[in-house]
N, C-alpha and C. Protein backbone atom coordinates (compact mmCIF):
# COMPACT_ATOMS: atom_id res chain seq x y z
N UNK A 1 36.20 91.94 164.27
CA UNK A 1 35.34 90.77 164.19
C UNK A 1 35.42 90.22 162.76
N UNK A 2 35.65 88.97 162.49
CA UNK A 2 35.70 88.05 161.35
C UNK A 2 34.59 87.70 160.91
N UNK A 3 34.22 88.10 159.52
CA UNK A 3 32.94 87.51 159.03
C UNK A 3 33.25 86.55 158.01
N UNK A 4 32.35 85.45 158.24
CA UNK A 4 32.74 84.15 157.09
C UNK A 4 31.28 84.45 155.79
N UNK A 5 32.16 84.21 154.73
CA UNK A 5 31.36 84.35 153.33
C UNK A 5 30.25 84.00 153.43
N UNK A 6 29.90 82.77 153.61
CA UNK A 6 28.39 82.57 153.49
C UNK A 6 27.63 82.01 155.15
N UNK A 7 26.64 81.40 155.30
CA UNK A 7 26.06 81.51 156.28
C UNK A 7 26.04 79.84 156.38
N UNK A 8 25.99 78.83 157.82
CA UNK A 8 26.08 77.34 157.64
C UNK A 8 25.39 76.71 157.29
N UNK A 9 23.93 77.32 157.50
CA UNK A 9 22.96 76.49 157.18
C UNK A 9 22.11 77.34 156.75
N UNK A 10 21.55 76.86 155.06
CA UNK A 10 20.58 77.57 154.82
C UNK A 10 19.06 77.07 154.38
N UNK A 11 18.18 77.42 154.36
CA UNK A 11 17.05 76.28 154.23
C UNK A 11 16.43 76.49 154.93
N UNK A 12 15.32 75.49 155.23
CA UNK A 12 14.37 75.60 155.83
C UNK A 12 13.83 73.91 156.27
N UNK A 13 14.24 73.12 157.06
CA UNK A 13 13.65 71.93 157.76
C UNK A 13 11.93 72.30 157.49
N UNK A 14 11.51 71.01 156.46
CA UNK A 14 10.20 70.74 156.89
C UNK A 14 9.89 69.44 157.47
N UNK A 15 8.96 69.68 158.59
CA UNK A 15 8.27 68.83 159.25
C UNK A 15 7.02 67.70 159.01
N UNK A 16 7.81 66.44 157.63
CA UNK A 16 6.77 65.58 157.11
C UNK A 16 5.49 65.53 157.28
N UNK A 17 5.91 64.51 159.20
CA UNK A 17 5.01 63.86 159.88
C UNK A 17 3.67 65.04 160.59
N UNK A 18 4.29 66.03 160.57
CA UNK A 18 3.37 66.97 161.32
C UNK A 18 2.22 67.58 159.95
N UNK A 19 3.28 67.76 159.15
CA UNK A 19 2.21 68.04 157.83
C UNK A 19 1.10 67.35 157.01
N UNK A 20 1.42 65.87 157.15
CA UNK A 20 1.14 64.86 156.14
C UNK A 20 0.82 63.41 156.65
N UNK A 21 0.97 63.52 158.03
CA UNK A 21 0.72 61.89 158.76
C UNK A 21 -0.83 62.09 159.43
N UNK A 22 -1.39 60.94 159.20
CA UNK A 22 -2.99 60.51 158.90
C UNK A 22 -3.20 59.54 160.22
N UNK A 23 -3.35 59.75 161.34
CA UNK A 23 -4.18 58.72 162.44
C UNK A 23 -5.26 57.48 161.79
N UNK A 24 -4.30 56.61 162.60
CA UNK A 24 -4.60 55.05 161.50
C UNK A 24 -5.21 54.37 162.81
N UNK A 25 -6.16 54.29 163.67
CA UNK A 25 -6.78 53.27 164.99
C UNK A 25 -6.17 52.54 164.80
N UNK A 26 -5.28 51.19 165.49
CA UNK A 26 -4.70 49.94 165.52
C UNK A 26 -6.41 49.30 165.24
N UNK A 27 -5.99 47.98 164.92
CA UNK A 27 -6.97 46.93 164.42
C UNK A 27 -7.35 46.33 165.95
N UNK A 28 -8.51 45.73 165.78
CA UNK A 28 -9.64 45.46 166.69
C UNK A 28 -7.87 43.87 166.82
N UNK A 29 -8.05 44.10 168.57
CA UNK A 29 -7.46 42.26 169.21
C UNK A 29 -7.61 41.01 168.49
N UNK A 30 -9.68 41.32 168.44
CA UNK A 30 -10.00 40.05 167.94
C UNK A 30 -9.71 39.70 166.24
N UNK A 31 -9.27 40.79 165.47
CA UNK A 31 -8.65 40.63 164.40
C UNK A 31 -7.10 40.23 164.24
N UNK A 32 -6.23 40.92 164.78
CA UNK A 32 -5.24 40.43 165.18
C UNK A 32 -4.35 39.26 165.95
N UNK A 33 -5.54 38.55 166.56
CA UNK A 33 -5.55 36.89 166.94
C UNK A 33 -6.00 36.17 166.05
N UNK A 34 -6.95 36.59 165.68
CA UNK A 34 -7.28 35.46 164.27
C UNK A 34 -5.93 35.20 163.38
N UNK A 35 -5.26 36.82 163.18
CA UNK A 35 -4.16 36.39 161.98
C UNK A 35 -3.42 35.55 162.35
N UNK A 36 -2.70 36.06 164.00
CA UNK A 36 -1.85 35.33 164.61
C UNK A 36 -2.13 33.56 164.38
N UNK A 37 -3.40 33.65 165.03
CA UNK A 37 -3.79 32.03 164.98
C UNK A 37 -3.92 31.55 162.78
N UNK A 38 -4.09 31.83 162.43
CA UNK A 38 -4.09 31.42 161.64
C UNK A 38 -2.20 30.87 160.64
N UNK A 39 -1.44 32.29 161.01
CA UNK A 39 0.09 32.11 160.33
C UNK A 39 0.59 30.99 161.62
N UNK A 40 0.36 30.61 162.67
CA UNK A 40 0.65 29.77 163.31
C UNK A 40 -0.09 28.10 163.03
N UNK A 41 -1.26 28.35 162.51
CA UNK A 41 -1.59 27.07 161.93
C UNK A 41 -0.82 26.81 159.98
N UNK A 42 -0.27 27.68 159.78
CA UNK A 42 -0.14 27.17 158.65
C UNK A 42 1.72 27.17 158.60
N UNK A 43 2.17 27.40 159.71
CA UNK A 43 3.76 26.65 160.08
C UNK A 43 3.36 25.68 160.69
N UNK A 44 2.73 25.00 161.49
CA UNK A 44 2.64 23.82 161.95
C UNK A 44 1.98 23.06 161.14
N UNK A 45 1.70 23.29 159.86
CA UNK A 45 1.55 22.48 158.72
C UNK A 45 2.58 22.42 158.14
N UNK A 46 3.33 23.50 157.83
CA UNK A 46 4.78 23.21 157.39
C UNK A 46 5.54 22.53 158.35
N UNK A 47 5.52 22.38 159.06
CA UNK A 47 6.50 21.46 160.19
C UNK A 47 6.05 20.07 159.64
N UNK A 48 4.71 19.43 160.10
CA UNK A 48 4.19 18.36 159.89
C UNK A 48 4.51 17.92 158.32
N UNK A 49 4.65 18.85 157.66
CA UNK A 49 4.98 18.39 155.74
C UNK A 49 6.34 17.92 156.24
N UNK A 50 7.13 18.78 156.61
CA UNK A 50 9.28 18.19 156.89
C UNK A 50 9.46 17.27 157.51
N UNK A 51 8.38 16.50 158.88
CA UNK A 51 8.36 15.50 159.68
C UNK A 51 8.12 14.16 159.18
């Protein structure tokens, strides 16, 4: 049986997200329509400025 010098992998994989990631709730709809509606009123002001 052939043994090779060193070994392929050595180390140890750590697992970031499992260690260090923080549960963030998504933002309330009615916040997230406001933005929407709002970056949509302020390109259709930029449209109306190029027109």
């Amino acid at each position: 049986m052939k043994r090779e010098p060193y070994p392929k992998y050595v180390g140890y994989e750590i697992n970031f997200t499992q260690h260090f990631y923080e549960y963030k709730p998504p933002r309330p709809l009615e916040e997230i329509e406001s933005d929407i509606k709002e970056v949509i009123g302020e390109i259709q002001g930029l449209l109306k400025e190029e027109l």
